[in-house]
Structure formats: structure tokens, C-alpha cells
PDB file of N, CA and C in Angstrom:
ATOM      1  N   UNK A   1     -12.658 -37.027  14.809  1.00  0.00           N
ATOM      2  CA  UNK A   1     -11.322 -37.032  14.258  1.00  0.00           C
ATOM      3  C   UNK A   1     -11.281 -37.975  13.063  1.00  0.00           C
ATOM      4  N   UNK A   2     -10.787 -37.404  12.205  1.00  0.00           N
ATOM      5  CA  UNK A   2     -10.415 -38.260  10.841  1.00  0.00           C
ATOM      6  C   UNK A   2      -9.065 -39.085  11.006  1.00  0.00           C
ATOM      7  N   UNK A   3      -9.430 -39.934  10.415  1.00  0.00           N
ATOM      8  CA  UNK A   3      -7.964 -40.806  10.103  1.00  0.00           C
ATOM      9  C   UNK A   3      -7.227 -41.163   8.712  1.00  0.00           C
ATOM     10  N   UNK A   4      -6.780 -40.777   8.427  1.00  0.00           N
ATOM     11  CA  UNK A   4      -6.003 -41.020   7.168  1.00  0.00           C
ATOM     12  C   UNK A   4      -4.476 -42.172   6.741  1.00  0.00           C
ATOM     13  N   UNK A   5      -4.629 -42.817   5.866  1.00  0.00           N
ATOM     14  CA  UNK A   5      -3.505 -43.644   5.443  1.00  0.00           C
ATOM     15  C   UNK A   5      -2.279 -43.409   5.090  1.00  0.00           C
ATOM     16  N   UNK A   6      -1.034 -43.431   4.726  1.00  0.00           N
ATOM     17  CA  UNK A   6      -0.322 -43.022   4.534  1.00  0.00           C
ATOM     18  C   UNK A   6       0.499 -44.663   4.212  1.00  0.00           C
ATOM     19  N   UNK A   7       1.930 -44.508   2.751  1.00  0.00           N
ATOM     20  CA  UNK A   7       2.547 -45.544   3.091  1.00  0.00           C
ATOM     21  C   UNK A   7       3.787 -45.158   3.936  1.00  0.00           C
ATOM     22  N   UNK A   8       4.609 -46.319   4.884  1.00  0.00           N
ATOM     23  CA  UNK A   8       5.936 -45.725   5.432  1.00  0.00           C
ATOM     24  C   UNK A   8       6.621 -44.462   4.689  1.00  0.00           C
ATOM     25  N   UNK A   9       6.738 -44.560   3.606  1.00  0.00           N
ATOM     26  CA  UNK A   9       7.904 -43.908   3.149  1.00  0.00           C
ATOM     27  C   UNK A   9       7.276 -42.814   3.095  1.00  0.00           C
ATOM     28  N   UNK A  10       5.801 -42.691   2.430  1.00  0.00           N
ATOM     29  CA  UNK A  10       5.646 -40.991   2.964  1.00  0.00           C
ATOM     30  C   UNK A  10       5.258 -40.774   4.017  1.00  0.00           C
ATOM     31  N   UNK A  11       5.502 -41.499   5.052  1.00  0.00           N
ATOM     32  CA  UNK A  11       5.567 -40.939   6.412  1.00  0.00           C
ATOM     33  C   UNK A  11       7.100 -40.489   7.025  1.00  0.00           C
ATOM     34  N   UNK A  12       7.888 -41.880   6.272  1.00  0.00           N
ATOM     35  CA  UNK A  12       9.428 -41.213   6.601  1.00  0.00           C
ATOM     36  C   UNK A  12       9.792 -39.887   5.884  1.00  0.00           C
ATOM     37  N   UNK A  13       9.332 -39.390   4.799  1.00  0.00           N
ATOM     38  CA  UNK A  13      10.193 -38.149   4.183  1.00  0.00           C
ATOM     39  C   UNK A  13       9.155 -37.530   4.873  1.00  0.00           C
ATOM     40  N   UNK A  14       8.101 -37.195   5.483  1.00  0.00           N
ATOM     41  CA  UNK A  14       6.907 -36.142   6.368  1.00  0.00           C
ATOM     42  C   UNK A  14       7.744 -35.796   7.578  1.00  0.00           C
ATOM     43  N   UNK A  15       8.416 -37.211   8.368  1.00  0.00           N
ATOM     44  CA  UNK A  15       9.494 -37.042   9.513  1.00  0.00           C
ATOM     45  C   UNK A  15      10.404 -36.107   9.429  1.00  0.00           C
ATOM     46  N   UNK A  16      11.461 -36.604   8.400  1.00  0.00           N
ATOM     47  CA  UNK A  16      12.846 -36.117   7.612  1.00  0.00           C
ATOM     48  C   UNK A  16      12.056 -34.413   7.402  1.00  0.00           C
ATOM     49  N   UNK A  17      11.262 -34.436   7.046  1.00  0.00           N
ATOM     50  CA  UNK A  17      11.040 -32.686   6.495  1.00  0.00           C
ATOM     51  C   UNK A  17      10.565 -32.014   8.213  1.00  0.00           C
ATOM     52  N   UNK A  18       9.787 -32.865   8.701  1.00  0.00           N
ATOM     53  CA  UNK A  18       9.320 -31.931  10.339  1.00  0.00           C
ATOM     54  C   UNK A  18      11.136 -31.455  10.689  1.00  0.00           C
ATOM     55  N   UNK A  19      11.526 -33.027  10.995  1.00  0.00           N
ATOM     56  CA  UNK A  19      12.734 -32.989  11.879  1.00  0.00           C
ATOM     57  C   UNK A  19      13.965 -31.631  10.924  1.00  0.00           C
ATOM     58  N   UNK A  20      13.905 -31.845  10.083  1.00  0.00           N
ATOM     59  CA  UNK A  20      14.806 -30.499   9.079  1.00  0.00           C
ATOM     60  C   UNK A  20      14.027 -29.346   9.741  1.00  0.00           C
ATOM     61  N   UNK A  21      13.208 -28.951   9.492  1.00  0.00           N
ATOM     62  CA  UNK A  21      12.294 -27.087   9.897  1.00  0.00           C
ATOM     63  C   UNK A  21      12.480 -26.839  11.053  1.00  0.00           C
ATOM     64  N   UNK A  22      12.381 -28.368  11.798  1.00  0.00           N
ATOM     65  CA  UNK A  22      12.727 -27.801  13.559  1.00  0.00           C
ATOM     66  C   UNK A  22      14.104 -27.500  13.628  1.00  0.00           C
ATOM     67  N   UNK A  23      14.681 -28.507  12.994  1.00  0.00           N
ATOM     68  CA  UNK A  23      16.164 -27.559  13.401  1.00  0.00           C
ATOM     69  C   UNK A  23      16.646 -26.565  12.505  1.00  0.00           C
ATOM     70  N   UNK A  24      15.656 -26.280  11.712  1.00  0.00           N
ATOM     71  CA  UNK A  24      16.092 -24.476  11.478  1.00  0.00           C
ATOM     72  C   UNK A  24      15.422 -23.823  12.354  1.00  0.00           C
ATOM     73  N   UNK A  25      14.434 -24.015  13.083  1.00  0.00           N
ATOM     74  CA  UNK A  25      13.620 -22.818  13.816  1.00  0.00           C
ATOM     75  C   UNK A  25      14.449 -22.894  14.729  1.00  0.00           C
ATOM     76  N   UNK A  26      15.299 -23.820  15.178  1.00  0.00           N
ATOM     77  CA  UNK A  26      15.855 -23.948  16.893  1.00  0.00           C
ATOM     78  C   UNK A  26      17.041 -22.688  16.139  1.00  0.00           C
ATOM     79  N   UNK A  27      17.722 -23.191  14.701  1.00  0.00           N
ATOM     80  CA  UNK A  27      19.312 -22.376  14.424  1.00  0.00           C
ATOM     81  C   UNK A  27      19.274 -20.898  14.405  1.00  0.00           C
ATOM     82  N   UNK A  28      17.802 -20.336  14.452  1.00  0.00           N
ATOM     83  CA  UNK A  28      17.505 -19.308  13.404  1.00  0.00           C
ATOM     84  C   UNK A  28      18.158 -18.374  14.778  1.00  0.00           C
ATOM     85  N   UNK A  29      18.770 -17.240  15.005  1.00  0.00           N
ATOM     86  CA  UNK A  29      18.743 -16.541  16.195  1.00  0.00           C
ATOM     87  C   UNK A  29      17.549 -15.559  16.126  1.00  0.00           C
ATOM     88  N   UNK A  30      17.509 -15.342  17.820  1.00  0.00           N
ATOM     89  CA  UNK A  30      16.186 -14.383  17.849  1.00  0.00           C
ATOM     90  C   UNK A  30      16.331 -13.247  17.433  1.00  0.00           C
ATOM     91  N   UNK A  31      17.695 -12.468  17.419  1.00  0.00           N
ATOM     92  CA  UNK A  31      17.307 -11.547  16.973  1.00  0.00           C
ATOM     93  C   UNK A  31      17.241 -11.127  15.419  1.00  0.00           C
ATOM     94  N   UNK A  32      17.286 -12.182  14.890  1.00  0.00           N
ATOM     95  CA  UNK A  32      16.937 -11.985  13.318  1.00  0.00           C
ATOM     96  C   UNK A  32      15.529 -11.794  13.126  1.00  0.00           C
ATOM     97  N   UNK A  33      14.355 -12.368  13.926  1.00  0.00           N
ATOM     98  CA  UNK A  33      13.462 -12.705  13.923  1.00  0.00           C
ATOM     99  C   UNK A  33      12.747 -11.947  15.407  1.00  0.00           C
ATOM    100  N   UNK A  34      12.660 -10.482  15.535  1.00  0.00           N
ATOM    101  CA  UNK A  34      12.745 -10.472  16.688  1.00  0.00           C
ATOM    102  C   UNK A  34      10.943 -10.474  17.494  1.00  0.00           C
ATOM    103  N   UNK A  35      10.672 -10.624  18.168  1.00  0.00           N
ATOM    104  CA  UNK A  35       9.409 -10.879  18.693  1.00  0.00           C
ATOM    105  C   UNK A  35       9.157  -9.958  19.803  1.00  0.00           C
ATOM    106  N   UNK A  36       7.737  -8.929  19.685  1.00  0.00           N
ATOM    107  CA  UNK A  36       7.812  -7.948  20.638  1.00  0.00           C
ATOM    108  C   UNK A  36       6.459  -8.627  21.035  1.00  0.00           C
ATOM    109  N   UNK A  37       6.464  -8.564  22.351  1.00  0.00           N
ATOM    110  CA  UNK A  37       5.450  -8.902  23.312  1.00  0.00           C
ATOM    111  C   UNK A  37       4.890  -7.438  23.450  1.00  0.00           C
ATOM    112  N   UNK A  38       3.443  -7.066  23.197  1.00  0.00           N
ATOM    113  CA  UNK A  38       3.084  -6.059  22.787  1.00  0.00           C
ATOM    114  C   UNK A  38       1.880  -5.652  24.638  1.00  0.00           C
ATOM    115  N   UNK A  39       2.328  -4.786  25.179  1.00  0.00           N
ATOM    116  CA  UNK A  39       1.737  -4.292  26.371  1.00  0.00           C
ATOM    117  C   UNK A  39       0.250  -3.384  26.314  1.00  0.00           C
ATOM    118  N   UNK A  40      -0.794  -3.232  26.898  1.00  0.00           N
ATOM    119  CA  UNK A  40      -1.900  -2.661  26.725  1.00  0.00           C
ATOM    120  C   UNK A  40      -1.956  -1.566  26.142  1.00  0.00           C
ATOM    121  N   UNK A  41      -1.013  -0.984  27.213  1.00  0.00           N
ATOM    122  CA  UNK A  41      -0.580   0.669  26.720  1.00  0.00           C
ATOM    123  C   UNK A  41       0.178   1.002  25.188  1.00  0.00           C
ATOM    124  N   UNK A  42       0.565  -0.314  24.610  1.00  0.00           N
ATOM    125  CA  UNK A  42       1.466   0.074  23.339  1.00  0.00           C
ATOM    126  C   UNK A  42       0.148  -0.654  22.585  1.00  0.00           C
ATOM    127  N   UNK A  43      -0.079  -0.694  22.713  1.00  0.00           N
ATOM    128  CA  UNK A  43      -1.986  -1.235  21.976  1.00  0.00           C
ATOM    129  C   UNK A  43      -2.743  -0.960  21.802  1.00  0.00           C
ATOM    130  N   UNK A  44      -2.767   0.471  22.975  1.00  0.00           N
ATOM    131  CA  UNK A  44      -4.025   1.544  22.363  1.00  0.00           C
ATOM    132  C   UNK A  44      -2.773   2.082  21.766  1.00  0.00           C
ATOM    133  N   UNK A  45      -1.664   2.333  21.884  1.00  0.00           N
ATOM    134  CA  UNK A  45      -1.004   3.392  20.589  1.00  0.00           C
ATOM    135  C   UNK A  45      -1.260   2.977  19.022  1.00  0.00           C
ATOM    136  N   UNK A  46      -1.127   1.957  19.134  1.00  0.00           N
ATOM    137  CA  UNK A  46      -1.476   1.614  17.484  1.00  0.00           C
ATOM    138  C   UNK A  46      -2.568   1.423  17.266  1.00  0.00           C
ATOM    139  N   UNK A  47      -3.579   1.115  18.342  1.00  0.00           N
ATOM    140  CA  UNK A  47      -5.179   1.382  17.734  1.00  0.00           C
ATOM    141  C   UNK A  47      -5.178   2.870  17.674  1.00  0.00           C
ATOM    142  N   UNK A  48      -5.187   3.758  18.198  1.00  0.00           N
ATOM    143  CA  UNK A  48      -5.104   5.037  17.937  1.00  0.00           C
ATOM    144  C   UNK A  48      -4.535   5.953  16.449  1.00  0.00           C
ATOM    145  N   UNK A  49      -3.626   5.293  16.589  1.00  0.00           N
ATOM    146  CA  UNK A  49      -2.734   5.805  14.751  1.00  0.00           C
ATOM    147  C   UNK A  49      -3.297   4.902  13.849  1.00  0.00           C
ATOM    148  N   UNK A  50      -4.509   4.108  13.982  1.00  0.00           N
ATOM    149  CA  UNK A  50      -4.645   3.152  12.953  1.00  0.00           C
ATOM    150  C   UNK A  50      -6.479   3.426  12.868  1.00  0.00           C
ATOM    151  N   UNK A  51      -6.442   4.910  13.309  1.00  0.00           N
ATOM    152  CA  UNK A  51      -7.858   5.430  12.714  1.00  0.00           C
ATOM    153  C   UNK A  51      -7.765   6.368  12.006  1.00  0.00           C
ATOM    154  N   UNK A  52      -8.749   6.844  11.158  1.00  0.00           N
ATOM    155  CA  UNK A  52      -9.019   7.757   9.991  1.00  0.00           C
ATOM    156  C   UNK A  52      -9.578   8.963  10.425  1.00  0.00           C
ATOM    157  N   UNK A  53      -9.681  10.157  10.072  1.00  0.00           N
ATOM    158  CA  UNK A  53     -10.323  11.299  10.348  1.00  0.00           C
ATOM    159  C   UNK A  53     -11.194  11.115   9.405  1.00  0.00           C
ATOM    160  N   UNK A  54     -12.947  11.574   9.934  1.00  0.00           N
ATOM    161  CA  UNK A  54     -13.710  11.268   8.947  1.00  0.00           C
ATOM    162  C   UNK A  54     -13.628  12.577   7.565  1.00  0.00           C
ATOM    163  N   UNK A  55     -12.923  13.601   7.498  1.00  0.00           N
ATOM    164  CA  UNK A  55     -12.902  13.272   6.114  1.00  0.00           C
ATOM    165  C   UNK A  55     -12.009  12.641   5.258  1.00  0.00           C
ATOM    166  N   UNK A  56     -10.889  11.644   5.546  1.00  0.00           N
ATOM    167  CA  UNK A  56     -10.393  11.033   5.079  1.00  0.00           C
ATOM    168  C   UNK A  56     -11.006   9.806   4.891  1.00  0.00           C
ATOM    169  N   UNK A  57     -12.299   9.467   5.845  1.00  0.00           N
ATOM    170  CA  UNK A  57     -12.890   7.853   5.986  1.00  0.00           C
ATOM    171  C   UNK A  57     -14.346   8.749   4.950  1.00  0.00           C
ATOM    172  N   UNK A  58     -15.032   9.958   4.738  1.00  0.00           N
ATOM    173  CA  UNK A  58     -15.411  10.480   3.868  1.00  0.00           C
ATOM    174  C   UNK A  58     -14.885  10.226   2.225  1.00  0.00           C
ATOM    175  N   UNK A  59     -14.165  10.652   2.151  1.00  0.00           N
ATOM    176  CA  UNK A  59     -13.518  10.432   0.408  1.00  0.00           C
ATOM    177  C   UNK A  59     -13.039   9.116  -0.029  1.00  0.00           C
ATOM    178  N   UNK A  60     -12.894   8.637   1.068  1.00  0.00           N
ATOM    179  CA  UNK A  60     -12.762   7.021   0.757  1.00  0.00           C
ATOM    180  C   UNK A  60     -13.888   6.412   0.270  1.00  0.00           C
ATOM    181  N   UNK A  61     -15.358   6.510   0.801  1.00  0.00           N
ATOM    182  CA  UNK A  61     -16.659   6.232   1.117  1.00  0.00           C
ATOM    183  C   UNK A  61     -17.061   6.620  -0.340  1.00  0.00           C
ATOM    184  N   UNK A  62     -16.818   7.916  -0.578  1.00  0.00           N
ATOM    185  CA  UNK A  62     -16.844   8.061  -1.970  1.00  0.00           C
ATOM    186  C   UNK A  62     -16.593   7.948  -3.208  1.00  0.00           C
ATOM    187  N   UNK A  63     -15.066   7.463  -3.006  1.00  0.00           N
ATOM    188  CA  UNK A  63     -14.588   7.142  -4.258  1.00  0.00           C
ATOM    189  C   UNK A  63     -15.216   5.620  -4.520  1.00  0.00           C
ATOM    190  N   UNK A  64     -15.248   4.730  -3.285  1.00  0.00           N
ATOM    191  CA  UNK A  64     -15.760   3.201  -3.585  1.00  0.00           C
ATOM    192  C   UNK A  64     -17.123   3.088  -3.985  1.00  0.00           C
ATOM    193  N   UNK A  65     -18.080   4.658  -3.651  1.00  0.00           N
ATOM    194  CA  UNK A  65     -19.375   3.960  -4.504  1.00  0.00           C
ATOM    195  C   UNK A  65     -19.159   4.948  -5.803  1.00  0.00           C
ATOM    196  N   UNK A  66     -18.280   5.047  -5.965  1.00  0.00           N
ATOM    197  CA  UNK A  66     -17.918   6.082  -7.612  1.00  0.00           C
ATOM    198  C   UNK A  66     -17.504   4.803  -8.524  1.00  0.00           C
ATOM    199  N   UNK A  67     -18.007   5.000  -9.990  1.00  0.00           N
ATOM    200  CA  UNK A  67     -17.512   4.198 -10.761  1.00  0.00           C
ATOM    201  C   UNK A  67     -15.783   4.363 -11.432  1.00  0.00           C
ATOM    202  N   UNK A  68     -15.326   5.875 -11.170  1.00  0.00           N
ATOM    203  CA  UNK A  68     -14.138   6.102 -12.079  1.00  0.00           C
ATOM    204  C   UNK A  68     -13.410   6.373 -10.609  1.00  0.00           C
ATOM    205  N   UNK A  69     -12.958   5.360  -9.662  1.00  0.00           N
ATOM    206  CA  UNK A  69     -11.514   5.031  -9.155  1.00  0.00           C
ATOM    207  C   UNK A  69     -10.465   5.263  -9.860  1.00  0.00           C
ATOM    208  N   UNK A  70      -9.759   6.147  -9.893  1.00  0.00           N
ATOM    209  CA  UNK A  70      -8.171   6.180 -10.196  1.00  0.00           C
ATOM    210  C   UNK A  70      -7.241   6.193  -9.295  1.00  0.00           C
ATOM    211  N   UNK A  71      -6.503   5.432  -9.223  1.00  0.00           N
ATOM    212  CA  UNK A  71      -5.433   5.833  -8.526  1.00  0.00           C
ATOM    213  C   UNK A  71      -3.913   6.370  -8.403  1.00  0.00           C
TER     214      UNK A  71
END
């Protein structure tokens, strides 16, 4: 573990800025911010939709060892 110096005062405005963010994270409501706890079964769904058919993973393969990419 490293140790580092600091004088008071930039340790007091380091405080002043933690203690400010926490109490926005406490103000923020959840559902602005909403958080899905993601289940096995909803995990292979998006690994599933988040593969390529190989000729789409084909023309990809190709255009990247091609020099004239356009897009």
C-alpha cells in the first residue's frame, strides 16, 4: 500500500466533495436510475440476440482486411 501526503485543506474540500455526491446518490430516486437485476434465463436472451449469422460475421471479415471501407 502506498501512502500519500496531502495538506488539510485539500483533504477538507476531498471531504466537502465525497460528502456532496453522497448526498446526491442517496436524493437521486430509483426510478430515474432504474437497476435490473438480470436472471440466467434473461442472459442467455441477450447472449443469443447478440450473435451474428456467419454471413453477416463473413462480410464483416472482409471488409476489415479490405483497404476501401466505406461506410
Amino acid at each position: 500500500m502506498n501512502t500519500i501526503t496531502i495538506s488539510k485543506k485539500e483533504y477538507m474540500t476531498l471531504e466537502k466533495r465525497a460528502t456532496l455526491y453522497n448526498q446526491i446518490l442517496k436524493s437521486i430516486e430509483k426510478e430515474v436510475f432504474p437497476i435490473e437485476n438480470y436472471s440466467p434465463s434473461r442472459l442467455k436472451e441477450f447472449f443469443k440476440g447478440d450473435k451474428l449469422n456467419s454471413n453477416v460475421r463473413n462480410k464483416v471479415q472482409k471488409l476489415l482486411q479490405s483497404d476501401n471501407i466505406t461506410l
